[in-house]
C-alpha atoms as a PDB file:
ATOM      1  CA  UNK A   1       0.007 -11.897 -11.468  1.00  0.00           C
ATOM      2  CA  UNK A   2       2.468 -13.865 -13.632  1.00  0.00           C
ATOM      3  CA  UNK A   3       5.243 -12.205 -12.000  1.00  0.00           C
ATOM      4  CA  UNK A   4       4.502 -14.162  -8.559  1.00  0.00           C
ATOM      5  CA  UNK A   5       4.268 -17.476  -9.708  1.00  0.00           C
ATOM      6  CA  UNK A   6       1.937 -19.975 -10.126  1.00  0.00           C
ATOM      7  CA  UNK A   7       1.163 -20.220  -6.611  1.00  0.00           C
ATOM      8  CA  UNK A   8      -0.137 -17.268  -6.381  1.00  0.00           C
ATOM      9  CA  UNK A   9      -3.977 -16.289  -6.422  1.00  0.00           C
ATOM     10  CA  UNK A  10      -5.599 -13.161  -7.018  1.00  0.00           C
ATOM     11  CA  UNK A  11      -7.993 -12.450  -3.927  1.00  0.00           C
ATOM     12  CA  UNK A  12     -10.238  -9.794  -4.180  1.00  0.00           C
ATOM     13  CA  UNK A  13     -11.560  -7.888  -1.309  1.00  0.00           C
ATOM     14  CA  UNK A  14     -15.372  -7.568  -0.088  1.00  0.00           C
ATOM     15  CA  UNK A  15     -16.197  -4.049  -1.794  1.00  0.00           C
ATOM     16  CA  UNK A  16     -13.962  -5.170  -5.333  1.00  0.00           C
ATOM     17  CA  UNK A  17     -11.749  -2.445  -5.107  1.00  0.00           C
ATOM     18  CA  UNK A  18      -8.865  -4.197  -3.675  1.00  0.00           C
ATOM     19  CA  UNK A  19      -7.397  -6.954  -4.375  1.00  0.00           C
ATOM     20  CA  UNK A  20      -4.642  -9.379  -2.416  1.00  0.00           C
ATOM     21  CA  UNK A  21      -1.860 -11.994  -4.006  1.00  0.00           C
ATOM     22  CA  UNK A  22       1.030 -13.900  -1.809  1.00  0.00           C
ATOM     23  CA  UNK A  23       3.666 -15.841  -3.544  1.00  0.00           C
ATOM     24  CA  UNK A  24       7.655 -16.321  -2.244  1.00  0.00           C
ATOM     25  CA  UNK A  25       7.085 -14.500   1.095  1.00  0.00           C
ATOM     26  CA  UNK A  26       6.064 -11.579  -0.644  1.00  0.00           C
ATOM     27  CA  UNK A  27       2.478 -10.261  -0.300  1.00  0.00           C
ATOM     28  CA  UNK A  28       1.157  -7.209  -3.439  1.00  0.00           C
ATOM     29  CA  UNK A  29      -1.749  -5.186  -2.499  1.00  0.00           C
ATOM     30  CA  UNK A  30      -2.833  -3.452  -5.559  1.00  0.00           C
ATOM     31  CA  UNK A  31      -5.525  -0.232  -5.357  1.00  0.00           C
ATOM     32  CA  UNK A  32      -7.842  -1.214  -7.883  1.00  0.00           C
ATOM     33  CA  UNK A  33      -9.957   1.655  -8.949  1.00  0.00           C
ATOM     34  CA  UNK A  34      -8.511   2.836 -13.023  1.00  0.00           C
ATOM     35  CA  UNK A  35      -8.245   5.054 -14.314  1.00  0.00           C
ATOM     36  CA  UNK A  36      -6.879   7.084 -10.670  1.00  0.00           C
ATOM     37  CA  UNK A  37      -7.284   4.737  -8.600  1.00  0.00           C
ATOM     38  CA  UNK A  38      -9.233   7.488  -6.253  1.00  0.00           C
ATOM     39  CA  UNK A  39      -9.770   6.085  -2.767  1.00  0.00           C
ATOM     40  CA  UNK A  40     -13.073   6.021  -0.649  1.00  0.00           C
ATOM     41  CA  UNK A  41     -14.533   4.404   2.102  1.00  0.00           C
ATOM     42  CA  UNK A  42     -15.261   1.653   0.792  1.00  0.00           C
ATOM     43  CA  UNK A  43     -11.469   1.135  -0.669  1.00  0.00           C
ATOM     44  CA  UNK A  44     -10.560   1.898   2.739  1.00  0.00           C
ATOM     45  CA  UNK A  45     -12.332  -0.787   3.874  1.00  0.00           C
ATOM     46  CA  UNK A  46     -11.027  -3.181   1.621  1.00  0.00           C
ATOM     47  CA  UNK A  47      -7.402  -1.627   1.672  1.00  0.00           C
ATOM     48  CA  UNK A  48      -7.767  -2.281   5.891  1.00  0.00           C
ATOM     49  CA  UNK A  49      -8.850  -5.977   5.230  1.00  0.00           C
ATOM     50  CA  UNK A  50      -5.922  -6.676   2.991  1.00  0.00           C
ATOM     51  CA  UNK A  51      -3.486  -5.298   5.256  1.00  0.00           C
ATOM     52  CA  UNK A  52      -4.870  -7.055   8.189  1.00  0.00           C
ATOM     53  CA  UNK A  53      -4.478 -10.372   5.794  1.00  0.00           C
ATOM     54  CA  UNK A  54      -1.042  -9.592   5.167  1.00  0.00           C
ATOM     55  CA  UNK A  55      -0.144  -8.808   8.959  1.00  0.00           C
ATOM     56  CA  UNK A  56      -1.716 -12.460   9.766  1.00  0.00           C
ATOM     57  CA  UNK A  57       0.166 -14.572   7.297  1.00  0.00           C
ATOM     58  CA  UNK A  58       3.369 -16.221   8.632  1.00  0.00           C
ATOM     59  CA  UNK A  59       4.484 -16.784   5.065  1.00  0.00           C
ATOM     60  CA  UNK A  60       4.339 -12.853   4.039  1.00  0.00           C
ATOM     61  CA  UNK A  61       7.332 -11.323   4.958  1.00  0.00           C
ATOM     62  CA  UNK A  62       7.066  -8.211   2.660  1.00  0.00           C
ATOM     63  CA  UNK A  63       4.229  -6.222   1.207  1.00  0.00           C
ATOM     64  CA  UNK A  64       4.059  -4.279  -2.024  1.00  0.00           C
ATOM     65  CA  UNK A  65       1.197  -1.903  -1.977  1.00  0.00           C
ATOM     66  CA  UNK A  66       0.415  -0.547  -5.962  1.00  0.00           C
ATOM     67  CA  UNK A  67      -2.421   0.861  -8.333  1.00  0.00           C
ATOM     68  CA  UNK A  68      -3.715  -0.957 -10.859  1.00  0.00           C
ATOM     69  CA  UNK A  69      -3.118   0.179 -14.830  1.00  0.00           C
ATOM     70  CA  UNK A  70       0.056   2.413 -15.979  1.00  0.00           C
ATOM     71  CA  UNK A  71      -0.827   5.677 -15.102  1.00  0.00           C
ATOM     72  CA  UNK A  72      -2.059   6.001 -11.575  1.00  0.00           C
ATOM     73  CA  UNK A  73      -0.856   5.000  -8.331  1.00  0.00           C
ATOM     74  CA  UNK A  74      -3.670   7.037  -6.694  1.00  0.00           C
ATOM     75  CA  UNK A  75      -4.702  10.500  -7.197  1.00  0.00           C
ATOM     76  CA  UNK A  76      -6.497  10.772  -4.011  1.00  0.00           C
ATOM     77  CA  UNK A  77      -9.582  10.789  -2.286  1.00  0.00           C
ATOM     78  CA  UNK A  78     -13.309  10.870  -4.495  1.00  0.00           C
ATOM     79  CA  UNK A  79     -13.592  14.138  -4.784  1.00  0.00           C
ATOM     80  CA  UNK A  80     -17.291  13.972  -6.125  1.00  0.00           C
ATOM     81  CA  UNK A  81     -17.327  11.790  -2.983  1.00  0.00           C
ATOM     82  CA  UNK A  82     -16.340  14.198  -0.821  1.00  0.00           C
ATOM     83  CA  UNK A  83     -18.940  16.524  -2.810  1.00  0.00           C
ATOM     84  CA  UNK A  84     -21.882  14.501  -1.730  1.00  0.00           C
ATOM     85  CA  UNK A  85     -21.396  13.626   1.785  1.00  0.00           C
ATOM     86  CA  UNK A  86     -21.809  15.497   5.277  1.00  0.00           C
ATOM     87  CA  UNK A  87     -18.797  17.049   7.196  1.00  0.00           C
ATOM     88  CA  UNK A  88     -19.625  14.394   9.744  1.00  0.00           C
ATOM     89  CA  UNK A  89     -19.373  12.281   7.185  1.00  0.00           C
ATOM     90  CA  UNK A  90     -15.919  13.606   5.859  1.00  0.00           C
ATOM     91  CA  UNK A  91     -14.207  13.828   9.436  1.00  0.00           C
ATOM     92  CA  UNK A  92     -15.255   9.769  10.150  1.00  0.00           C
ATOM     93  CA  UNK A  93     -13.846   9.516   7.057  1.00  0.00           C
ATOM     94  CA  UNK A  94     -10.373  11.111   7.210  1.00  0.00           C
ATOM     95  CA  UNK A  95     -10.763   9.121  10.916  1.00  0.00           C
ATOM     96  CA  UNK A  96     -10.603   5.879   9.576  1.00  0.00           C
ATOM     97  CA  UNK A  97      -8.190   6.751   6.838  1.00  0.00           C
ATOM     98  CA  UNK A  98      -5.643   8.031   9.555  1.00  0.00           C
ATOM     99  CA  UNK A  99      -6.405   4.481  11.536  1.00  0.00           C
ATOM    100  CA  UNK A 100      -5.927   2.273   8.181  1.00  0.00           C
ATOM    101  CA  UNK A 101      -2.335   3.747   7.044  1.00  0.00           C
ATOM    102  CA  UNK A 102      -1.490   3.868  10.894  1.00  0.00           C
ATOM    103  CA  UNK A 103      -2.380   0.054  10.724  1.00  0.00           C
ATOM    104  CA  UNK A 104       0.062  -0.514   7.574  1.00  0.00           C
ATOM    105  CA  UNK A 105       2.992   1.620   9.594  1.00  0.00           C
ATOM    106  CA  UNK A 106       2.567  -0.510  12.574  1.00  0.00           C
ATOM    107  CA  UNK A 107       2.783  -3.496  10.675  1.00  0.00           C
ATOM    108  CA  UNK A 108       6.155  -5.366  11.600  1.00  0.00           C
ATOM    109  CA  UNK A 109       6.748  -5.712   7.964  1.00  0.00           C
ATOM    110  CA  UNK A 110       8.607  -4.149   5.347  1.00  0.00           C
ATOM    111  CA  UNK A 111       6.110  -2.256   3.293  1.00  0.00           C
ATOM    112  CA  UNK A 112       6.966  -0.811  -0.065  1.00  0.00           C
ATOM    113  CA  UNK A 113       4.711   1.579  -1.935  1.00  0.00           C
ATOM    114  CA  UNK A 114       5.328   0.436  -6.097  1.00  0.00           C
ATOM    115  CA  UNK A 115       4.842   4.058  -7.565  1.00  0.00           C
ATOM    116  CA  UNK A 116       3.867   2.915 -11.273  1.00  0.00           C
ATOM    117  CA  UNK A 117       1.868   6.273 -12.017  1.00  0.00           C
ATOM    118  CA  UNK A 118       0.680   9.297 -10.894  1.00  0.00           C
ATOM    119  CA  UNK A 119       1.116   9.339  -6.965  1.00  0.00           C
ATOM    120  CA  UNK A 120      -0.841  13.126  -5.576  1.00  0.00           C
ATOM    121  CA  UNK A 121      -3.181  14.069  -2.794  1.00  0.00           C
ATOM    122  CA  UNK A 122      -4.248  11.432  -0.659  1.00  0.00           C
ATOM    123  CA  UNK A 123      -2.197   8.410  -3.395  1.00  0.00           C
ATOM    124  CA  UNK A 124       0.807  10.466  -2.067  1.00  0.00           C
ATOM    125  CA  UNK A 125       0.054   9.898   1.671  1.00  0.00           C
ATOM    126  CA  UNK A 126      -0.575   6.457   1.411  1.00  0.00           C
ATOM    127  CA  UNK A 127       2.742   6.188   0.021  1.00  0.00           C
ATOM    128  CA  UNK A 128       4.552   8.122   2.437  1.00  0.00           C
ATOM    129  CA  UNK A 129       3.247   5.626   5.022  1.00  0.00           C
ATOM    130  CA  UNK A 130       5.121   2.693   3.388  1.00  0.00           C
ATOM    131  CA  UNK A 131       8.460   2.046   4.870  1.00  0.00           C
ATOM    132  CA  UNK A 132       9.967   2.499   1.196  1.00  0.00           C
ATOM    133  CA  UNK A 133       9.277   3.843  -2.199  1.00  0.00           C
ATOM    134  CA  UNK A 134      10.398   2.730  -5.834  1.00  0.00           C
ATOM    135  CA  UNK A 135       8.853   4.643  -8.705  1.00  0.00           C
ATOM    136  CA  UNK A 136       9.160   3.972 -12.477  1.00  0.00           C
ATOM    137  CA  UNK A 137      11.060   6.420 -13.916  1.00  0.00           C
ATOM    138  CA  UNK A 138       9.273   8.577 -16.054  1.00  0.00           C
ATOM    139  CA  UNK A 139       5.427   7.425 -15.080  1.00  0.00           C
ATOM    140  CA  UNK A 140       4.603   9.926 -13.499  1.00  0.00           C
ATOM    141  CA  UNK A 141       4.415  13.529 -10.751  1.00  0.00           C
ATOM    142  CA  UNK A 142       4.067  13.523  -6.705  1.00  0.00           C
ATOM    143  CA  UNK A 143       2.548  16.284  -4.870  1.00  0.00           C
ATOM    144  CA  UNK A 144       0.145  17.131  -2.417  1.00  0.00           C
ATOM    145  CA  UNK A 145      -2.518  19.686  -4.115  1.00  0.00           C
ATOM    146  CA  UNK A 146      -4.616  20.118  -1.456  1.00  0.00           C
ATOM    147  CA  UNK A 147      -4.452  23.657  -0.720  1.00  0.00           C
ATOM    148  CA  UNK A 148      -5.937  24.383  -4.117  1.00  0.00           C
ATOM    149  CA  UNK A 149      -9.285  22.951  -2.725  1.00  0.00           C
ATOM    150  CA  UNK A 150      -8.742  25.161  -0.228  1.00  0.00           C
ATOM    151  CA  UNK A 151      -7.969  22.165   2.165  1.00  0.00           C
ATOM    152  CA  UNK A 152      -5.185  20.835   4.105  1.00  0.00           C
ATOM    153  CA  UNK A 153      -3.955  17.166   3.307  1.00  0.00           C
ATOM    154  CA  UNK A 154      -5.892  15.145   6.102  1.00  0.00           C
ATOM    155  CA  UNK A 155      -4.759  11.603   6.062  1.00  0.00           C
ATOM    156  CA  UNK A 156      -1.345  12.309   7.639  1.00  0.00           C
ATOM    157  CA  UNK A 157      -0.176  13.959   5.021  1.00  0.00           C
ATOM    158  CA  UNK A 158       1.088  17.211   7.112  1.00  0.00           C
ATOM    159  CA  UNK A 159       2.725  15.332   9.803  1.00  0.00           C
ATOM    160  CA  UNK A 160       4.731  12.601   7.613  1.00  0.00           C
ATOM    161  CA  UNK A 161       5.840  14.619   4.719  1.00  0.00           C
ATOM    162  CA  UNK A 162       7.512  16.698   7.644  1.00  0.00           C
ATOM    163  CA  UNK A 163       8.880  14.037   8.939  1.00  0.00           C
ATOM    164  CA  UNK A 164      10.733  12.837   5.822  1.00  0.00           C
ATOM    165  CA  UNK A 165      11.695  16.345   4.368  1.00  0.00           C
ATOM    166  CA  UNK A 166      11.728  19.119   6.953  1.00  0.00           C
ATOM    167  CA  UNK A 167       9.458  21.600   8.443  1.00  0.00           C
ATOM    168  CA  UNK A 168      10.557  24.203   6.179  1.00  0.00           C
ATOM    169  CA  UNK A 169      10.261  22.390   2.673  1.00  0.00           C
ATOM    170  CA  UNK A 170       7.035  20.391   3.423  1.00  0.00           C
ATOM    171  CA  UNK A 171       5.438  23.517   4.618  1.00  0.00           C
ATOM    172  CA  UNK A 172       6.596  25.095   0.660  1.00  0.00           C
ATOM    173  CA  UNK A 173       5.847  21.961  -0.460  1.00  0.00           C
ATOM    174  CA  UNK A 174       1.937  21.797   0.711  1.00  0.00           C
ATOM    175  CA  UNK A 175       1.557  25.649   0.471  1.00  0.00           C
ATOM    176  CA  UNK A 176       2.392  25.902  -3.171  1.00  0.00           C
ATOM    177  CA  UNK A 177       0.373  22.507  -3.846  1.00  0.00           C
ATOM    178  CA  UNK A 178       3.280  22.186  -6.613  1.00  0.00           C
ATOM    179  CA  UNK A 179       3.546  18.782  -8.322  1.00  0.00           C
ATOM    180  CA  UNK A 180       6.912  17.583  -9.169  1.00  0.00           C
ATOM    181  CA  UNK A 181       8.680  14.075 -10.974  1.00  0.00           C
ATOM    182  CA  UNK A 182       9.683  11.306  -9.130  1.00  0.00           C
ATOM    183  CA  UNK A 183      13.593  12.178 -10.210  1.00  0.00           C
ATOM    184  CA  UNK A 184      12.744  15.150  -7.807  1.00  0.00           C
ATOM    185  CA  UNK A 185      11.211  13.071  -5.299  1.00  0.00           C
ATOM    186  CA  UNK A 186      14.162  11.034  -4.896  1.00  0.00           C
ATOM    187  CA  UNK A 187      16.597  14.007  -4.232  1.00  0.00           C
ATOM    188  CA  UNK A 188      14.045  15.427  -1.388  1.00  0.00           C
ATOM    189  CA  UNK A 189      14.260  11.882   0.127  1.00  0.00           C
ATOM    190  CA  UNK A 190      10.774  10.736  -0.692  1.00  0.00           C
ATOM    191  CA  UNK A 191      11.577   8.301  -3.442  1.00  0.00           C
ATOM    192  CA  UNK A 192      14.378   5.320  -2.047  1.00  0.00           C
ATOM    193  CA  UNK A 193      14.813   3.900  -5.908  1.00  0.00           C
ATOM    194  CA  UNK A 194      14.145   4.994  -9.391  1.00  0.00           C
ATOM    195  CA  UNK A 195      13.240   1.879 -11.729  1.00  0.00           C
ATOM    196  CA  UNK A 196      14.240   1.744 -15.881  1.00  0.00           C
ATOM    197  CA  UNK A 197      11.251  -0.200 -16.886  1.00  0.00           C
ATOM    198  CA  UNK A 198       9.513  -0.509 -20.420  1.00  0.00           C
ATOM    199  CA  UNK A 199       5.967  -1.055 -18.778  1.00  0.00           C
ATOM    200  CA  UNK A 200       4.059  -1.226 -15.887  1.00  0.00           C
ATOM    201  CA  UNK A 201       4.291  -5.100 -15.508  1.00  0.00           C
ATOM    202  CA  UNK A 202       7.736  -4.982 -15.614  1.00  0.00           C
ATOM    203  CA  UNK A 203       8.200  -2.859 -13.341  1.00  0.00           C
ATOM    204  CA  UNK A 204       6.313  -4.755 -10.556  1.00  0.00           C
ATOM    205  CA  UNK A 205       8.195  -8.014 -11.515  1.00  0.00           C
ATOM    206  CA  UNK A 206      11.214  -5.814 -10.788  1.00  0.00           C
ATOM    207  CA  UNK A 207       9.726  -4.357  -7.342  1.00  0.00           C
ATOM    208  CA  UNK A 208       8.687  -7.985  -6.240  1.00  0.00           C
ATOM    209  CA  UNK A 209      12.410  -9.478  -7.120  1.00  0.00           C
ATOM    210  CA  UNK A 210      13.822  -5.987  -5.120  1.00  0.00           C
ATOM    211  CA  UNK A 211      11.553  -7.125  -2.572  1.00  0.00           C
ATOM    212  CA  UNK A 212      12.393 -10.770  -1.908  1.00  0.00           C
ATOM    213  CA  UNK A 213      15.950  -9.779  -0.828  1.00  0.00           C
ATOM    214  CA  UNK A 214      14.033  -9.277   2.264  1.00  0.00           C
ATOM    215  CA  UNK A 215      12.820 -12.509   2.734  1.00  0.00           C
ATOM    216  CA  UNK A 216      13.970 -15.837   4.212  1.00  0.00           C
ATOM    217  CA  UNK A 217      15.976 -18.233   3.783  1.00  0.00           C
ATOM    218  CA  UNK A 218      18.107 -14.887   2.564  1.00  0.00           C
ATOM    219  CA  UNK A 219      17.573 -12.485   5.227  1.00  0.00           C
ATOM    220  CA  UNK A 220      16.013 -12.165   8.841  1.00  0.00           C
ATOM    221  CA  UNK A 221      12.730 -11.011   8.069  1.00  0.00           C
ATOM    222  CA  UNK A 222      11.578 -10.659  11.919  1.00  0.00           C
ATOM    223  CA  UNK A 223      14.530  -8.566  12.464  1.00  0.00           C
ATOM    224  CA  UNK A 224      13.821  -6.268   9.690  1.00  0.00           C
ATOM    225  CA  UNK A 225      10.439  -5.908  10.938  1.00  0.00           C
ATOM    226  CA  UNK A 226      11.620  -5.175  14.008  1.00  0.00           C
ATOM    227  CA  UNK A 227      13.950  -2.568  13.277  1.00  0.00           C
ATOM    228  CA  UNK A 228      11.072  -1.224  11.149  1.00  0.00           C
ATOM    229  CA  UNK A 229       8.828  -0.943  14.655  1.00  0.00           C
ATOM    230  CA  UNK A 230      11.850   0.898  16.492  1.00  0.00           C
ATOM    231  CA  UNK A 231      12.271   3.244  14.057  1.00  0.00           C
ATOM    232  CA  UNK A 232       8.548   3.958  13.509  1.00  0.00           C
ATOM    233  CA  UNK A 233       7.389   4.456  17.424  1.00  0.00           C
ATOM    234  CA  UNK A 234      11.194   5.099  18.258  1.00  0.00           C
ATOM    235  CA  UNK A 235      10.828   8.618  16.337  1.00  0.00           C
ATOM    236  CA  UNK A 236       7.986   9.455  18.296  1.00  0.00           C
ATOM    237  CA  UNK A 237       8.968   9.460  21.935  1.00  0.00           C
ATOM    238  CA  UNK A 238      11.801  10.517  23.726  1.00  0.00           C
ATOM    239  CA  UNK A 239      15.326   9.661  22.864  1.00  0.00           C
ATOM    240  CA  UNK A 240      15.623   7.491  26.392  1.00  0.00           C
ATOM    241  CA  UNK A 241      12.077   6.058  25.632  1.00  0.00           C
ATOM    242  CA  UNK A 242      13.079   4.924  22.178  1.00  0.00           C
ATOM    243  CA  UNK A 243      16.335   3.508  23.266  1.00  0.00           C
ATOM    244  CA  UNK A 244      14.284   1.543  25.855  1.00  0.00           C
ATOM    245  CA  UNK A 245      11.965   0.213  22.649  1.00  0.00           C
ATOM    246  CA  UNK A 246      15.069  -0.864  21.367  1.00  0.00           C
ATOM    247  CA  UNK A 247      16.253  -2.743  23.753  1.00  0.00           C
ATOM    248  CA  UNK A 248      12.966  -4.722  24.226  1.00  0.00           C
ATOM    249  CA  UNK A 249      12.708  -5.459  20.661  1.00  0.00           C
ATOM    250  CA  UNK A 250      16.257  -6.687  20.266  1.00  0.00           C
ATOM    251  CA  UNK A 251      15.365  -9.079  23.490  1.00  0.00           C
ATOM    252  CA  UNK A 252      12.545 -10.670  21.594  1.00  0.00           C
ATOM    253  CA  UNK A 253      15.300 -11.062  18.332  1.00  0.00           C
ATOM    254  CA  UNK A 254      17.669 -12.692  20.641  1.00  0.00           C
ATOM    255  CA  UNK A 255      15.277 -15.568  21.760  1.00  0.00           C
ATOM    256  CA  UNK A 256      13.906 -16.122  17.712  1.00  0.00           C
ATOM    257  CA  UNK A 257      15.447 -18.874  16.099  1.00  0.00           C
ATOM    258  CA  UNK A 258      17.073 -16.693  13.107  1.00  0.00           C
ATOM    259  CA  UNK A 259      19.557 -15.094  16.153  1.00  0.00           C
ATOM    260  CA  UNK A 260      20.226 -18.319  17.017  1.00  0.00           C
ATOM    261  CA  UNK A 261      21.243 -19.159  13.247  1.00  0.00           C
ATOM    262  CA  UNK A 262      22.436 -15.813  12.290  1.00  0.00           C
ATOM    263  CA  UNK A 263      25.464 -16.153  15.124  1.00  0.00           C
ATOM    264  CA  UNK A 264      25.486 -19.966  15.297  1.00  0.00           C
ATOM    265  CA  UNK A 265      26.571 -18.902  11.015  1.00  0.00           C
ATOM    266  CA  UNK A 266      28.911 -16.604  11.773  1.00  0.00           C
ATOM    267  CA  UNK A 267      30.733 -18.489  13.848  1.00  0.00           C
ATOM    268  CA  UNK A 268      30.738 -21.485  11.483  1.00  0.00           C
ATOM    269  CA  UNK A 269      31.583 -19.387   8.945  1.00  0.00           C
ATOM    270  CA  UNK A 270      28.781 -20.512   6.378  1.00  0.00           C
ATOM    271  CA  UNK A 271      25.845 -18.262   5.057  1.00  0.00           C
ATOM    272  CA  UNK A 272      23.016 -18.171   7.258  1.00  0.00           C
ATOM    273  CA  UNK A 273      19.569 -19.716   6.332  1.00  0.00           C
ATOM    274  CA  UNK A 274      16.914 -17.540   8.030  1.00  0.00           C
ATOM    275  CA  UNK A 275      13.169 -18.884   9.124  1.00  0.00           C
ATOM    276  CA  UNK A 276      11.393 -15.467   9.783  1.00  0.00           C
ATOM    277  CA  UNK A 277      10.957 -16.847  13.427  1.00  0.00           C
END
């Protein structure tokens, strides 16, 4: 991953079908199944165990979560998988899906999904539980097909596409199973950025430089992980109980270090130099 460094070192998860590199505060997950990048348990697995790396490393402050290859993000779950297993099976499964995004969302980092490809069906709800998106423009449609399996989408696809666009057009959105560019995506609020970029490796340089904004010595990294956390639970309690949330979480910012600096800066009129603690 020239783009990170020469620091950085490709890790490789224990099923091979993820794989993990940190350089400059900035942590890329990359789905590593080509041509589709399809997801099953066992990526799960892996995709769980990178995340959990990344949550454990003081030195990440962001995490870019991407497929491998140029035309792919991830198209979903296995369906010849899915064809060959028991619905037992199939409900653990969807189970520990829901538990491993949930584990990325709660993670008090910035998390942005790198959209290099094709992002449908289950790639499209793994996205939508980053905290950002940036596609390439151009690379490829998002949608959420499932309904022409005659399924619903199950890994939290129904209740955060709702979230981000509206009852009304997720409901025509999952119903007609349409697929749509990411140009489109961005106007419906599920894209944040659209990227010019003449390849795919390109494109993640440019992701990973978007990215580093967010990291110290330029910016507060604990604090934007903890607005992250009170907007994520915030949104799904009461108004009072979310202003409450707030309030603890900006307690714990006042008694970091990077308040101190942050006002200590202001006052002193000089740029701040942030630790991430």
């Amino acid at each position: 991953m020239s783009s990170q460094g020469p620091e950085s070192a490709v890790e490789t998860m224990p099923n091979g079908l993820v794989t993990y590199a940190a350089d400059l505060g900035v942590a890329v997950i990359t789905l590593c199944v080509p041509p589709a990048n399809t997801y099953s348990y066992a990526m799960n697995r892996d995709l769980d165990e990178a995340i959990l790396k990344a949550r454990f490393d003081d030195d990440v402050h962001v995490i870019v979560l991407r497929g491998a290859g140029e035309k792919f993000f991830c198209a979903g779950a296995d369906i010849a998988m899915l064809d060959n297993v028991t619905p037992q099976f199939k409900y653990y499964f969807c189970l520990h899906a829901n538990e491993t995004l949930n584990r990325l969302e709660h993670t008090p980092k910035l998390v942005i999904a790198a959209l290099n490809g094709h992002t449908v069906g289950g790639g499209m709800e793994i996205a939508m539980a980053a905290d950002m998106r940036i596609a390439r423009r151009g690379a490829g449609r998002m949608g959420l097909p499932e309904v022409t399996l005659g399924v619903l989408p199950g890994t939290g696809g129904t209740q955060r596409l709702a979230r981000l666009v509206g009852k009304a057009k997720a409901i025509e959105l999952m119903a007609t199973g349409d697929l749509f560019p990411f140009e489109k995506a961005e106007t419906l609020g599920l894209v944040n950025r659209i990227f010019d970029c003449e390849s795919a490796d390109q494109f993640l340089a440019d992701v990973i430089t978007y990215a580093q904004q967010f990291v110290p010595p330029a910016r507060a990294s604990m604090a934007v992980g903890r607005i992250k956390r009170a907007v994520q639970t915030g949104l799904e309690v009461g108004f009072e109980s979310g202003l409450a949330l707030e309030r603890e979480l900006q307690q714990q910012l006042f008694q970091s270090e990077d308040a101190s600096e942050g006002i200590r800066a202001y006052v002193e009129k000089r740029t701040p130099s942030f630790k991430g603690q």
